[in-house]
Each structure stands twice: as C-alpha cells, then as structure tokens.
C-alpha atoms as a PDB file:
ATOM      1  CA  UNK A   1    -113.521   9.359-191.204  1.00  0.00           C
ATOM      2  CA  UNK A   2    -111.209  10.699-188.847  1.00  0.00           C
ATOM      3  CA  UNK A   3    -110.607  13.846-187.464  1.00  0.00           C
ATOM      4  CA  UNK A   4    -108.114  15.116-189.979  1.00  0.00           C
ATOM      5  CA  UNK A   5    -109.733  13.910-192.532  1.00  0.00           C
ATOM      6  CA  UNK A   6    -112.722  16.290-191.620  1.00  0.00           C
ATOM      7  CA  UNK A   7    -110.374  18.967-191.225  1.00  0.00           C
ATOM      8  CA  UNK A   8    -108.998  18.501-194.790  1.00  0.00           C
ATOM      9  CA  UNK A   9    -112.364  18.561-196.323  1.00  0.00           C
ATOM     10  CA  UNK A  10    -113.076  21.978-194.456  1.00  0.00           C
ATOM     11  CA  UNK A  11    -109.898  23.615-195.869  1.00  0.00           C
ATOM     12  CA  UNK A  12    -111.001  22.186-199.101  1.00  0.00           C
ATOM     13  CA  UNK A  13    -114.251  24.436-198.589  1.00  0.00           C
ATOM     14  CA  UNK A  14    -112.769  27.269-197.561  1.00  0.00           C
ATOM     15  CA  UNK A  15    -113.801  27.065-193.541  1.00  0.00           C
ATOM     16  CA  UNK A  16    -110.673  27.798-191.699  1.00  0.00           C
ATOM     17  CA  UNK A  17    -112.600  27.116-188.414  1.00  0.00           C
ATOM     18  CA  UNK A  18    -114.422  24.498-188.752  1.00  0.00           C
ATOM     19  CA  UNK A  19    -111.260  22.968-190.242  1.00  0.00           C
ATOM     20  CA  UNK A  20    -109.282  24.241-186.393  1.00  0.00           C
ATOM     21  CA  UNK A  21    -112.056  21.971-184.532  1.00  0.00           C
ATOM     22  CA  UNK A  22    -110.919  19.261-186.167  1.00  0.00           C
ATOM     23  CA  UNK A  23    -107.631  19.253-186.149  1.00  0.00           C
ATOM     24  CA  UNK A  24    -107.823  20.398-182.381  1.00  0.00           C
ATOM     25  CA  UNK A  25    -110.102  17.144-181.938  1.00  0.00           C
ATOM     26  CA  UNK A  26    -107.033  15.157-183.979  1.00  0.00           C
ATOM     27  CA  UNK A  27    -104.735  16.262-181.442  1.00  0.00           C
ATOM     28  CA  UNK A  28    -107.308  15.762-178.503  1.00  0.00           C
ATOM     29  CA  UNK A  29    -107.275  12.057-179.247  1.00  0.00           C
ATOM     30  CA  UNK A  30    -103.518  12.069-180.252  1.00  0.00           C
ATOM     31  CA  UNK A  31    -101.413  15.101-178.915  1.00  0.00           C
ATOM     32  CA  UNK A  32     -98.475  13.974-181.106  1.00  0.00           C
ATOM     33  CA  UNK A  33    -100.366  13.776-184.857  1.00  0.00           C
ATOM     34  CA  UNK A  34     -98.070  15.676-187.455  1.00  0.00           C
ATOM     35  CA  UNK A  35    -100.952  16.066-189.988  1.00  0.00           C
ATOM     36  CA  UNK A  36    -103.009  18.266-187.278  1.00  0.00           C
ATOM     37  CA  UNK A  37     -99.971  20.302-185.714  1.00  0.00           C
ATOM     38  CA  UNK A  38     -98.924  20.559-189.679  1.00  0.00           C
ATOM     39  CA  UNK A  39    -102.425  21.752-190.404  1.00  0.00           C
ATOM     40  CA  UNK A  40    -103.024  24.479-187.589  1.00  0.00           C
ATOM     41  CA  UNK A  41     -99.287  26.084-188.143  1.00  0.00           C
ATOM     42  CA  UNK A  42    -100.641  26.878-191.704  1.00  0.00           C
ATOM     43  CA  UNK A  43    -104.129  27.716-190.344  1.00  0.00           C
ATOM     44  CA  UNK A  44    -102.160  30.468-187.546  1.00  0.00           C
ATOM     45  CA  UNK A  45     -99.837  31.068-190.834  1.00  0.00           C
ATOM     46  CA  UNK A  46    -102.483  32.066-192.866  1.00  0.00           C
ATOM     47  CA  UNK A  47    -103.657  34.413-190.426  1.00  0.00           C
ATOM     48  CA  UNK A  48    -100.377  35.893-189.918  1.00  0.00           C
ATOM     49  CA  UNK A  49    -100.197  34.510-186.058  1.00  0.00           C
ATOM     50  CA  UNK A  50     -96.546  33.674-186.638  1.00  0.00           C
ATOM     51  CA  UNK A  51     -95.635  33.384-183.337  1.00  0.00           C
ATOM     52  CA  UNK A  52     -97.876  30.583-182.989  1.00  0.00           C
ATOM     53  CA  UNK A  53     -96.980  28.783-186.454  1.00  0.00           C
ATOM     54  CA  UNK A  54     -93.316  28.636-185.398  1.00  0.00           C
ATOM     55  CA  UNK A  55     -94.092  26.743-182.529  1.00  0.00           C
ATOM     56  CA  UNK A  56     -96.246  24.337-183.646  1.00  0.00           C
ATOM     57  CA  UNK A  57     -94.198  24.159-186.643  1.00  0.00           C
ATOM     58  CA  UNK A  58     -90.947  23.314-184.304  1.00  0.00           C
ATOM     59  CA  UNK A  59     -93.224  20.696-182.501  1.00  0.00           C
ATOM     60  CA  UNK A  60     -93.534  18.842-185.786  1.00  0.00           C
ATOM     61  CA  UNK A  61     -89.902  19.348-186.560  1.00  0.00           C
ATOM     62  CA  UNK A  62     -88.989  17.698-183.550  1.00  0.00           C
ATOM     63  CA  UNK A  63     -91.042  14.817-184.133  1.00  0.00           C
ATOM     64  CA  UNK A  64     -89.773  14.886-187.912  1.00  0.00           C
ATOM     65  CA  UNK A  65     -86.425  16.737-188.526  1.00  0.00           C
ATOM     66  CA  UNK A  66     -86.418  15.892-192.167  1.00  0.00           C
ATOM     67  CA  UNK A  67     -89.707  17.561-193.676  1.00  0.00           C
ATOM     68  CA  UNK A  68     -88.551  19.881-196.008  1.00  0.00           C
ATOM     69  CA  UNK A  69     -91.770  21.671-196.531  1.00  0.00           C
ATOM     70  CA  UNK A  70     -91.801  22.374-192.959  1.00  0.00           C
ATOM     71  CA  UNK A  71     -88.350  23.513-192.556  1.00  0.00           C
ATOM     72  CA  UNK A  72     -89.812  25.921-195.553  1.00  0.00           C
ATOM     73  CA  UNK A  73     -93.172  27.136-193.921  1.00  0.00           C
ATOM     74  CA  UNK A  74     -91.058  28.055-190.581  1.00  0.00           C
ATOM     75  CA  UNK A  75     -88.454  30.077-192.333  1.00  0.00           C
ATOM     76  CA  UNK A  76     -91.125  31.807-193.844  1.00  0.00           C
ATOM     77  CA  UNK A  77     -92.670  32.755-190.256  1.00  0.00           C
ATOM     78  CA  UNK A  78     -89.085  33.839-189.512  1.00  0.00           C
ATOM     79  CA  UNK A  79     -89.089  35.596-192.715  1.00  0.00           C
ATOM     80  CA  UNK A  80     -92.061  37.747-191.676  1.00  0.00           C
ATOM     81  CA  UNK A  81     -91.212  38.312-188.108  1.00  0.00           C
ATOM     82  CA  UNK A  82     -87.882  39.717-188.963  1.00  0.00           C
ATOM     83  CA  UNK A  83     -85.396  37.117-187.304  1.00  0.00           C
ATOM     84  CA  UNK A  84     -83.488  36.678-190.421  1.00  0.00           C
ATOM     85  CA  UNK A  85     -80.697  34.394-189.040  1.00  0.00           C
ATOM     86  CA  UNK A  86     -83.482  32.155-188.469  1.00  0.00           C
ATOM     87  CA  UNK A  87     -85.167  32.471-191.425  1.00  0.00           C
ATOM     88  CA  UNK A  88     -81.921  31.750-193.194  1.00  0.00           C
ATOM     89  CA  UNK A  89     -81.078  28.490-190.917  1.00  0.00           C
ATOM     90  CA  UNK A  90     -84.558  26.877-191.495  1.00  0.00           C
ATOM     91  CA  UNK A  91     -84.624  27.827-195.330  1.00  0.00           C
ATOM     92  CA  UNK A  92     -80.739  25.784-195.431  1.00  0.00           C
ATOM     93  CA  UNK A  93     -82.733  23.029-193.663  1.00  0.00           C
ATOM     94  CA  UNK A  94     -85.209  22.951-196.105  1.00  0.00           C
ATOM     95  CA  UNK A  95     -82.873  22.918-199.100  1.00  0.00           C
ATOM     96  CA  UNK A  96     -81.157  20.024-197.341  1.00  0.00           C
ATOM     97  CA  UNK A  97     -84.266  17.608-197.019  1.00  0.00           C
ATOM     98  CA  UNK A  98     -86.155  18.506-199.823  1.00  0.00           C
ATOM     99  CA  UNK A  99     -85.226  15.921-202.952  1.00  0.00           C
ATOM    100  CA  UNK A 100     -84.794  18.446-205.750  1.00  0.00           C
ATOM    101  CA  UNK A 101     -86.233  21.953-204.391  1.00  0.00           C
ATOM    102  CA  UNK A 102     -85.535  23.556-208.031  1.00  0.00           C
ATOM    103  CA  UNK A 103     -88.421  21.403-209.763  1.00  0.00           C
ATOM    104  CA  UNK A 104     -90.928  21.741-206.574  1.00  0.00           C
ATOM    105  CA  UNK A 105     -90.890  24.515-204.495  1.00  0.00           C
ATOM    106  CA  UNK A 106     -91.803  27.640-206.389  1.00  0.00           C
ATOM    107  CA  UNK A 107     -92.606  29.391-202.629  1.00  0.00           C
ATOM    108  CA  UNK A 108     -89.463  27.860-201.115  1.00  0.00           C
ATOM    109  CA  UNK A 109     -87.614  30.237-203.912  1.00  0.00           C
ATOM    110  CA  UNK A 110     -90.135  32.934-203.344  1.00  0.00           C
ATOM    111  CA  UNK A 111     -89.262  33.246-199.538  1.00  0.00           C
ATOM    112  CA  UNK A 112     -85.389  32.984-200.453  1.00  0.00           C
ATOM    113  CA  UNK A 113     -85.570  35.637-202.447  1.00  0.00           C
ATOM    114  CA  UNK A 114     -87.188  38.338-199.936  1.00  0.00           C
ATOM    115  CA  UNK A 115     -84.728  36.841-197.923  1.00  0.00           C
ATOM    116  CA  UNK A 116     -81.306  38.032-199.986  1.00  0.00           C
ATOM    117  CA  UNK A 117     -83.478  41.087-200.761  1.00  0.00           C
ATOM    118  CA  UNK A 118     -83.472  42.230-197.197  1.00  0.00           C
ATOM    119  CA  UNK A 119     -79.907  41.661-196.505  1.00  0.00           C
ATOM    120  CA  UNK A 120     -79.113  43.237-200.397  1.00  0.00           C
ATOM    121  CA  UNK A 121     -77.542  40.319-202.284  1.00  0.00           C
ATOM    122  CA  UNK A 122     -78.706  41.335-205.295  1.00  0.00           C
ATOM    123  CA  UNK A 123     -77.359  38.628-207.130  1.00  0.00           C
ATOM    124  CA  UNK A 124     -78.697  36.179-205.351  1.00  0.00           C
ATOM    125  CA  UNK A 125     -82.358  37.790-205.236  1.00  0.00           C
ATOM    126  CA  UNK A 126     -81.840  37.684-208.943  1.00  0.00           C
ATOM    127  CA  UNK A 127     -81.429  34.067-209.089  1.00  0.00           C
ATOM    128  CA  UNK A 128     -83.738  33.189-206.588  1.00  0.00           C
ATOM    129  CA  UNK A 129     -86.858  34.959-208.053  1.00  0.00           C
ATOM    130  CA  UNK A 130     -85.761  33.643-211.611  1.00  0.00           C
ATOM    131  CA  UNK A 131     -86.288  30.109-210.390  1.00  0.00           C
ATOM    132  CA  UNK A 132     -89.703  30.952-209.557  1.00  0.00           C
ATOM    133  CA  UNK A 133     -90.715  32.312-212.780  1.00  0.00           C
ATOM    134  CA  UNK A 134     -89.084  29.348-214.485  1.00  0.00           C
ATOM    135  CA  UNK A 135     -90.537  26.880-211.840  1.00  0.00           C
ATOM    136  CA  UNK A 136     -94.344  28.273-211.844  1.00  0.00           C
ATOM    137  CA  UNK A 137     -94.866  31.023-214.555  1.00  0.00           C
ATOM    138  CA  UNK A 138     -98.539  31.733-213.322  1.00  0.00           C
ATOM    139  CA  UNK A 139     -97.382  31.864-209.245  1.00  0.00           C
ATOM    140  CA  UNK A 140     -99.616  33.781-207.313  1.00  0.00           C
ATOM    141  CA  UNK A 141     -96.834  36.507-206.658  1.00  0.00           C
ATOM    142  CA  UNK A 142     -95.370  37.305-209.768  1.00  0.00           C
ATOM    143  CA  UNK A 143     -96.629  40.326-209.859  1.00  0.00           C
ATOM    144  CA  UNK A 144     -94.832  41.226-207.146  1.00  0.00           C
ATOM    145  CA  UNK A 145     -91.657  39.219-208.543  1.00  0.00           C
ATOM    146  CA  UNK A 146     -91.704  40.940-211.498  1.00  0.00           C
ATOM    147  CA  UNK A 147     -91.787  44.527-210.321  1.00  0.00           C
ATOM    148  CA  UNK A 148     -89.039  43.753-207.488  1.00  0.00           C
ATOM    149  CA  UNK A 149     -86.701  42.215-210.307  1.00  0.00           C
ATOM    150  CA  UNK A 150     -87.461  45.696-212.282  1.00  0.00           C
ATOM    151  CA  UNK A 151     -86.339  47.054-209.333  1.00  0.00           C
ATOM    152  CA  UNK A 152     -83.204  45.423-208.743  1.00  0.00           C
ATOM    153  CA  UNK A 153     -82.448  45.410-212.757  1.00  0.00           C
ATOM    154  CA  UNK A 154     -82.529  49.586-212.734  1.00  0.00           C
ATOM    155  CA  UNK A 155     -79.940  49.210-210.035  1.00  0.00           C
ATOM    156  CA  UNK A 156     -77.833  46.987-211.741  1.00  0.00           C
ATOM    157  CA  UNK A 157     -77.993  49.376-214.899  1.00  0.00           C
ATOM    158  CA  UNK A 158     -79.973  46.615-216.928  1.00  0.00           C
ATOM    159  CA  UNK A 159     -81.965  49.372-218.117  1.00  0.00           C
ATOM    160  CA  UNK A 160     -83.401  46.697-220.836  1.00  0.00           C
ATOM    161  CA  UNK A 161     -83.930  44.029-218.804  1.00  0.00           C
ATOM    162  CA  UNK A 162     -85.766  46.577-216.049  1.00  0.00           C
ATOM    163  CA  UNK A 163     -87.945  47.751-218.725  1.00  0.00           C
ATOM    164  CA  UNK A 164     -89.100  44.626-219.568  1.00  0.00           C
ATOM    165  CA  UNK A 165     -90.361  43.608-215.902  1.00  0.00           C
ATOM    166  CA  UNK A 166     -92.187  47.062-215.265  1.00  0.00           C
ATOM    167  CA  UNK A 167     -94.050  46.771-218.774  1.00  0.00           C
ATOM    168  CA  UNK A 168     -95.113  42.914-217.357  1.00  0.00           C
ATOM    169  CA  UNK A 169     -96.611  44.414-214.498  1.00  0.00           C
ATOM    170  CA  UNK A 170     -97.866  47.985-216.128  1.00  0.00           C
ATOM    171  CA  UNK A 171    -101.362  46.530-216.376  1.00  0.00           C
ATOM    172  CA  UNK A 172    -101.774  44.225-213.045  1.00  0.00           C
ATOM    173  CA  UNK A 173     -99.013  46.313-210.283  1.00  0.00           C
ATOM    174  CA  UNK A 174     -98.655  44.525-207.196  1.00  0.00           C
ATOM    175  CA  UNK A 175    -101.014  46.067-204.232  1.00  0.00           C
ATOM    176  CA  UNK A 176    -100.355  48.272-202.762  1.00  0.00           C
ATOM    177  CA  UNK A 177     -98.784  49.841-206.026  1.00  0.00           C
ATOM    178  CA  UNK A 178    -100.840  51.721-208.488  1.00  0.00           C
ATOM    179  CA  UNK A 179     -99.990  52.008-212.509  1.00  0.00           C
ATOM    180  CA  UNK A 180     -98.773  55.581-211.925  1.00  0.00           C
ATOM    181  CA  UNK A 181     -96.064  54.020-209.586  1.00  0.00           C
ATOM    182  CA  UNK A 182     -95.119  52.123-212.254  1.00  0.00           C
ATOM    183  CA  UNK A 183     -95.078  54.700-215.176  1.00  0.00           C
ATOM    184  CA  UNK A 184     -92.850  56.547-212.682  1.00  0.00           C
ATOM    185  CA  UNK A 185     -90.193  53.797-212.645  1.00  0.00           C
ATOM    186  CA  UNK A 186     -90.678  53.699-216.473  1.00  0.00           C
ATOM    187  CA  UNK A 187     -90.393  57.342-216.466  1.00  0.00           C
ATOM    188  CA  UNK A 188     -86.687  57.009-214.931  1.00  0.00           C
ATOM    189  CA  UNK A 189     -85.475  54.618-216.993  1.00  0.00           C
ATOM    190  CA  UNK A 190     -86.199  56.435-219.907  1.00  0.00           C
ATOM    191  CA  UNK A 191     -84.796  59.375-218.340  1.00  0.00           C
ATOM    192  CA  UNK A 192     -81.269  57.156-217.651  1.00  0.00           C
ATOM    193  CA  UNK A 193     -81.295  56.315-221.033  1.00  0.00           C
ATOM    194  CA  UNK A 194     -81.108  60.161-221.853  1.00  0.00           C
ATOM    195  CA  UNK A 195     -84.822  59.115-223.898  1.00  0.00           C
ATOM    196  CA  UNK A 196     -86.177  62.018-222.693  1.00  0.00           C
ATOM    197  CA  UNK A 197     -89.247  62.524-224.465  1.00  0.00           C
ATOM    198  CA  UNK A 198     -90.448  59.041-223.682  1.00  0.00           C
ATOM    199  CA  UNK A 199     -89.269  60.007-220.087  1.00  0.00           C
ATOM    200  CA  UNK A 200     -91.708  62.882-220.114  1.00  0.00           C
ATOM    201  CA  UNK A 201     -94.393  61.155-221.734  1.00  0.00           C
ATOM    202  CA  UNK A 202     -94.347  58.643-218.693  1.00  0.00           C
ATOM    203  CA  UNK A 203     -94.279  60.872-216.239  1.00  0.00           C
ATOM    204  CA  UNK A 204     -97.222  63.018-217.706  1.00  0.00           C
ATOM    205  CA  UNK A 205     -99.142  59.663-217.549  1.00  0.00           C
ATOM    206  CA  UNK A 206     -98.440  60.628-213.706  1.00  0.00           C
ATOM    207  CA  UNK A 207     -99.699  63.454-213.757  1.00  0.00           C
ATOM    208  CA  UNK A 208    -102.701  62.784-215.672  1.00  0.00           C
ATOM    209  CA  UNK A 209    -103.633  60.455-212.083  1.00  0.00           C
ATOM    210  CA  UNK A 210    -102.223  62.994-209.406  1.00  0.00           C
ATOM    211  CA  UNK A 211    -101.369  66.471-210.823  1.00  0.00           C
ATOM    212  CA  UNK A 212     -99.978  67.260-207.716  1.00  0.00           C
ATOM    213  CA  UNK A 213     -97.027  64.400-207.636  1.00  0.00           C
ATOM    214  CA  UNK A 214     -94.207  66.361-205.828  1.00  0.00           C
ATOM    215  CA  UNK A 215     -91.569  63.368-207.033  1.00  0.00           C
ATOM    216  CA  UNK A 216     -92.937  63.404-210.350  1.00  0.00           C
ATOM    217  CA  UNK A 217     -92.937  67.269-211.056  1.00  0.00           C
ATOM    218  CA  UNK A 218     -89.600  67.335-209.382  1.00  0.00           C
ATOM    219  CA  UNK A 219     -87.810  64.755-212.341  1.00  0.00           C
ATOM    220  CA  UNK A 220     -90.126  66.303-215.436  1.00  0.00           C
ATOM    221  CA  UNK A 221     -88.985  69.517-214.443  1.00  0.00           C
ATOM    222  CA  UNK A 222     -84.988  68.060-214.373  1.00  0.00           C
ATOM    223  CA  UNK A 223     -86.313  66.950-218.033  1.00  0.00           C
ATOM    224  CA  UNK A 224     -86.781  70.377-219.080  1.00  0.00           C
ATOM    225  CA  UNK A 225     -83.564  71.830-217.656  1.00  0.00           C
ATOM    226  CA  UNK A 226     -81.798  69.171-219.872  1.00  0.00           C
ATOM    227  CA  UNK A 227     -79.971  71.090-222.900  1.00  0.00           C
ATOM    228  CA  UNK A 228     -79.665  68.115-225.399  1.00  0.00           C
ATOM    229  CA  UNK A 229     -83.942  67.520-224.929  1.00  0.00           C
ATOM    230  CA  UNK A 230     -86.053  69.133-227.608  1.00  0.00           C
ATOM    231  CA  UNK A 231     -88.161  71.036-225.730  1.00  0.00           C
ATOM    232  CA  UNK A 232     -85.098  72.649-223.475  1.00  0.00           C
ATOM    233  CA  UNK A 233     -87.123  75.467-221.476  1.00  0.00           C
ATOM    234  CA  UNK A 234     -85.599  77.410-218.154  1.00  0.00           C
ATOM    235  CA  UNK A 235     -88.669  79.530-218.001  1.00  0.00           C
ATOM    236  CA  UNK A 236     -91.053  75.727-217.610  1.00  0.00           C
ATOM    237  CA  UNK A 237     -88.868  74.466-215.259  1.00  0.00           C
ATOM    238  CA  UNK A 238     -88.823  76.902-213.067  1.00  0.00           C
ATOM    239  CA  UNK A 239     -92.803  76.670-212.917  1.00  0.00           C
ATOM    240  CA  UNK A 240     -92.957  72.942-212.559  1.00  0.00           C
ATOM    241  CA  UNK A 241     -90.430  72.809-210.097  1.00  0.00           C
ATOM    242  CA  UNK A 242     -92.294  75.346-207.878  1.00  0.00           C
ATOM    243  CA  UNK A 243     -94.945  73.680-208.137  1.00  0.00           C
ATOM    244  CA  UNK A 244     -93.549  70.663-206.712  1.00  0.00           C
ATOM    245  CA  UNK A 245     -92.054  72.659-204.065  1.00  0.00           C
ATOM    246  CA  UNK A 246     -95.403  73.533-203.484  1.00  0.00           C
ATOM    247  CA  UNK A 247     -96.829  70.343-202.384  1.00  0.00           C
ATOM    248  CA  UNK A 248     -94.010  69.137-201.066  1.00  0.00           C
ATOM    249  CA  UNK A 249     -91.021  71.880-199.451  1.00  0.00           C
ATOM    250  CA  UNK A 250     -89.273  69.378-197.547  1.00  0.00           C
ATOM    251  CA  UNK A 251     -87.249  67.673-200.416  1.00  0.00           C
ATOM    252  CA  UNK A 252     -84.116  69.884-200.365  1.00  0.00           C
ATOM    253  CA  UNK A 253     -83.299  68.353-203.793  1.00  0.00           C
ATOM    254  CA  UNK A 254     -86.121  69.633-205.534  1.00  0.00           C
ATOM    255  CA  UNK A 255     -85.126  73.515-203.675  1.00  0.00           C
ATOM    256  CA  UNK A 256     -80.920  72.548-204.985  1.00  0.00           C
ATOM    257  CA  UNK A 257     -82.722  72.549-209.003  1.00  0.00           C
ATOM    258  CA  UNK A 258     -84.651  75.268-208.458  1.00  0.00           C
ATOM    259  CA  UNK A 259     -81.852  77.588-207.275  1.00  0.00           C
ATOM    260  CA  UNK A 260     -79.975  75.945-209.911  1.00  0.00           C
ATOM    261  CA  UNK A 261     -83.042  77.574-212.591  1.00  0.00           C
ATOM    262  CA  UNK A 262     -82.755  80.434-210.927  1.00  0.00           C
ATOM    263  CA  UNK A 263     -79.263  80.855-211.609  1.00  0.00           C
ATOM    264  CA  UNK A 264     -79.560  80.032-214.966  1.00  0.00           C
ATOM    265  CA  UNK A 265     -81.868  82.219-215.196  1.00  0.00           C
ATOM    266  CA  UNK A 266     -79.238  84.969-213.116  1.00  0.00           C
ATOM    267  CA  UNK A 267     -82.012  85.569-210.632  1.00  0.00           C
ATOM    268  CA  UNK A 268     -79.413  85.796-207.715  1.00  0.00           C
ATOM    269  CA  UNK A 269     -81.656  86.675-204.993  1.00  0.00           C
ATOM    270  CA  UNK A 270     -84.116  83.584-205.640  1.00  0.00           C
ATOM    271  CA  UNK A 271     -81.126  81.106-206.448  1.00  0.00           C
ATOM    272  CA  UNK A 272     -80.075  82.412-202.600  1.00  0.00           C
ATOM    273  CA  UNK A 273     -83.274  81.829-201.205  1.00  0.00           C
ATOM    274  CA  UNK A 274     -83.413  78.357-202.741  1.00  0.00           C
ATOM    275  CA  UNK A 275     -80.009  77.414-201.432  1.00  0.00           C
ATOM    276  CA  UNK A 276     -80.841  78.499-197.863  1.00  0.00           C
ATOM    277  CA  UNK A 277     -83.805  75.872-197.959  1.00  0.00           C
ATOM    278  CA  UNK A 278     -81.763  73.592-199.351  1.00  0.00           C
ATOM    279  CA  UNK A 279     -78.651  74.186-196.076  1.00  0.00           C
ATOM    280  CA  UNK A 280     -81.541  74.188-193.660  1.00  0.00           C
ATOM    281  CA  UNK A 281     -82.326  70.693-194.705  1.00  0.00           C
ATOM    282  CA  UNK A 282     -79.690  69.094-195.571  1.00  0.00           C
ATOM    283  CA  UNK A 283     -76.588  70.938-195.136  1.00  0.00           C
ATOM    284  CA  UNK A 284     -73.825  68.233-195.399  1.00  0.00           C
ATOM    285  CA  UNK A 285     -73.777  67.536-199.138  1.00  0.00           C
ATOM    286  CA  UNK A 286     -71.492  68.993-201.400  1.00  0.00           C
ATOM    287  CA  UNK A 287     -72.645  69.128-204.220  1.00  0.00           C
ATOM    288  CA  UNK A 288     -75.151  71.874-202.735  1.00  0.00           C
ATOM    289  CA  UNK A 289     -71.689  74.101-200.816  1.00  0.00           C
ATOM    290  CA  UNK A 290     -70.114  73.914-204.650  1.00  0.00           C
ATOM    291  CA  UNK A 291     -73.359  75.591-206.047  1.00  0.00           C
ATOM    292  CA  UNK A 292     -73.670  78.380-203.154  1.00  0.00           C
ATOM    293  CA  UNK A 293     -70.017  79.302-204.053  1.00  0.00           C
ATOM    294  CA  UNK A 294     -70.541  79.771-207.591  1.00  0.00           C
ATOM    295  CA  UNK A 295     -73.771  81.629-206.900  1.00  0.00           C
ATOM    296  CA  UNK A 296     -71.169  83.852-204.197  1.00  0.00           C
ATOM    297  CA  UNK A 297     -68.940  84.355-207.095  1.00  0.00           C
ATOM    298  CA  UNK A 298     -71.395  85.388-209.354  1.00  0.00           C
ATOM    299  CA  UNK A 299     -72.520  88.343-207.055  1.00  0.00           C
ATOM    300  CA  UNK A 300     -68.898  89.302-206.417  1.00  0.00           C
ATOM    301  CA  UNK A 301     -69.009  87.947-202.716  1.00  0.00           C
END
C-alpha cells in the first residue's frame, strides 16, 4: 500500500492527521505526486488555511493546467480570502476544463454564486444557485441557498417566489440564523404585499422569541399606523414604537415614525423632540426636512 493510499483510508475515517503524515510521506518519497499536494490543499482547505491551499493548489496546477476540480477548489480559496478577480479567473478555468460542469459540479455552482452575490449580479446569482438545486437537491448548503435566493427574490419584487424559499428554510435556517430571523423576512413580505395581518402575525412570532426586537417593534408599529389595516390604532403605535426606541435610540427611522404619531396625534412638542433625534442622526435625508416643515407649519412657525 502506498503512502496515499494510507492517507485516503484516513480521510475515509475521519483522521485529518494521520491522513497529513501520509501524504507528507507521499511527497517525501516523491515531491512532485498530484494525489498528495491534491490531498493536503483540501486538508489546509478544510481547515480554512487558505493561504496554504492556494499554493499547493497552484503547485498541482502547474504540474496539471487542465484539472477542473482544482481550478474549482482554488477559486474557492480566492473566494474566501476576498481576491475576487482571482476567484473569478480560476472559476473561468474551471468551467473551461471541466467536461460538462452543469451535470457535476453542484459546489463549482455553489462558489459561483457567492461569487456574483458579492459583486451584486443578481441575475446571475439567480442562475447560479438554481443549478445547484437542480444539480443536487439534498446539497449540504441549501439551506443557505434557499434563504439567500429568498433574499435576492424580495429584492427583485418576486414576493411569491421569496415566500416560497423562506417557508423552505422556516424549519432548518441556515446558522447563524434563527427562525425568528426568518419570520421577520416573512413578516416584510407580507407587509409589501399590503397583507397586513399576516404581516403582524409574523412579526409577533418575533416577539414571542425576543420581546425586545428593536427592528421588529419598529415595522409592527408602521403596521398599526397603516389606515387601510383593521386594527388602525395611533394611540398602539405610539407605545410600540417607544418601545423600540427604547432598546434601540440610534435608528433615526424608528424616531422619523414616531414624530410622525405624534403629529398625528397633534402632539407638537413630542413630534419636535422626535425630529431633533432624528437631524442629530441623520440629517441629510429629505424625507425627514419635508416632515419638520409641515410640523413648522402646523405651529404657525
């Protein structure tokens, strides 16, 4: 049995180093073996040393430019170490040599797809993370797949399609999300859809977790200062957007609605107040300069 050999049956039992002595032994005996430089990039891969897996992985490309899996497992290490031109080169390298990608390489999709997420081609994200699902239905990640193509649906304005991937991923979210991240996202489609009671039932599932959800209390209390929902009620939204002020007084959108309540409510003084925290924060929007000069014209200023 050789030396790789051994290796292999270590990874096969789960002993990452006992499987490096091995392959280290491989390349002891021959410093130029592609199955042990192959085998200790993805050992240094696995354990997010990606410094090291690119250049073993570019030792093997240079003794074999055409592996296609390779060219995949180093724009991956690119991937994660943020050097997305390179990422982007190796992944076109891999698309080259591999025979037909679209049938085999569920994680050569995966890592295209966080690829055109971080430079926000939507479209192509889209269409990248669909050929995994279509590829591999039970890969390891679609989880994660799932609740980034919700993600990117709800900013498209496929409210439907959106729905559909959050609901896949209510039960099992993607670490480090919890199920009331995901009722939240539910919670705001609903609310796009003007389904409001839906809306507040999801974000009362929220609640129900963390009563004290400043971004939560901040869009159920926008829920109640909607005049077309049911239960319509200025007096509640003032107290649930106070409260969210109180866990959290640095949003200056959630201080904007409140003096907004307030001046519904033509409490003048408090609708001031609330504006000044909102200028102090962020004081270039104007949507927030509009509302101070109807509140001015309201008190005759």
């Amino acid at each position: 049995m050789t030396w790789c050999q051994v290796g292999s049956c270590y990874d096969t039992l789960k002993k990452p180093e006992k499987a490096l002595e091995a392959y280290e032994q491989a390349l002891m005996h021959n410093a130029l073996s592609i199955p042990a430089l192959t085998a200790i990039a993805s050992i240094a891969q696995a354990r997010d040393d990606y410094t090291k897996a690119t250049e073993l992985f570019a030792r093997v490309l240079a003794l074999q430019e055409d592996s296609g899996d390779v060219w995949g497992a180093l724009g991956h290490c690119y991937l994660m170490m943020d050097d997305l031109t390179k990422a982007y080169e190796s992944y076109q390298q891999a698309l080259f040599h591999m025979k037909d990608p679209r049938v085999h390489e569920p994680k050569l999709w995966y890592g295209i797809g966080i690829l055109y997420d971080r430079y926000g081609s939507l479209d192509h994200v889209e269409e990248a993370f669909s050929s995994v699902i279509k590829l591999d239905p039970g890969f390891d990640k679609a989880n994660e797949i799932y609740f980034r193509l919700g993600i990117i649906y709800k900013q498209q304005k496929k409210m439907k399609e959106s729905l559909e991937c959050f609901c896949w991923v209510l039960n099992s979210p993607p670490k480090p999300l919890t199920q009331t991240d995901i009722w939240f996202q539910i919670g705001q489609l609903y609310q796009h859809q003007d389904k409001l009671v839906d809306a507040r039932e999801a974000y009362n599932k929220v609640l129900a977790q963390n009563l004290n959800h400043a971004k939560v209390l901040q869009h159920l209390g926008s829920l109640y200062a909607t005049e077309i929902a049911s239960f319509f009620d200025p007096e509640r939204l003032i107290e649930i957007l106070s409260n969210s002020i109180n866990n959290d007084s640095n949003d200056p959108f959630t201080w904007y609605l409140l003096g907004r309540a307030f001046m519904a409510a033509h409490n003048y003084n408090k609708a001031y107040d609330a504006y000044q925290q909102t200028f102090y924060q962020e004081g270039r929007n104007p949507a927030y300069w509009c509302s101070i000069g109807v509140l001015y014209y309201n008190i005759k200023q």
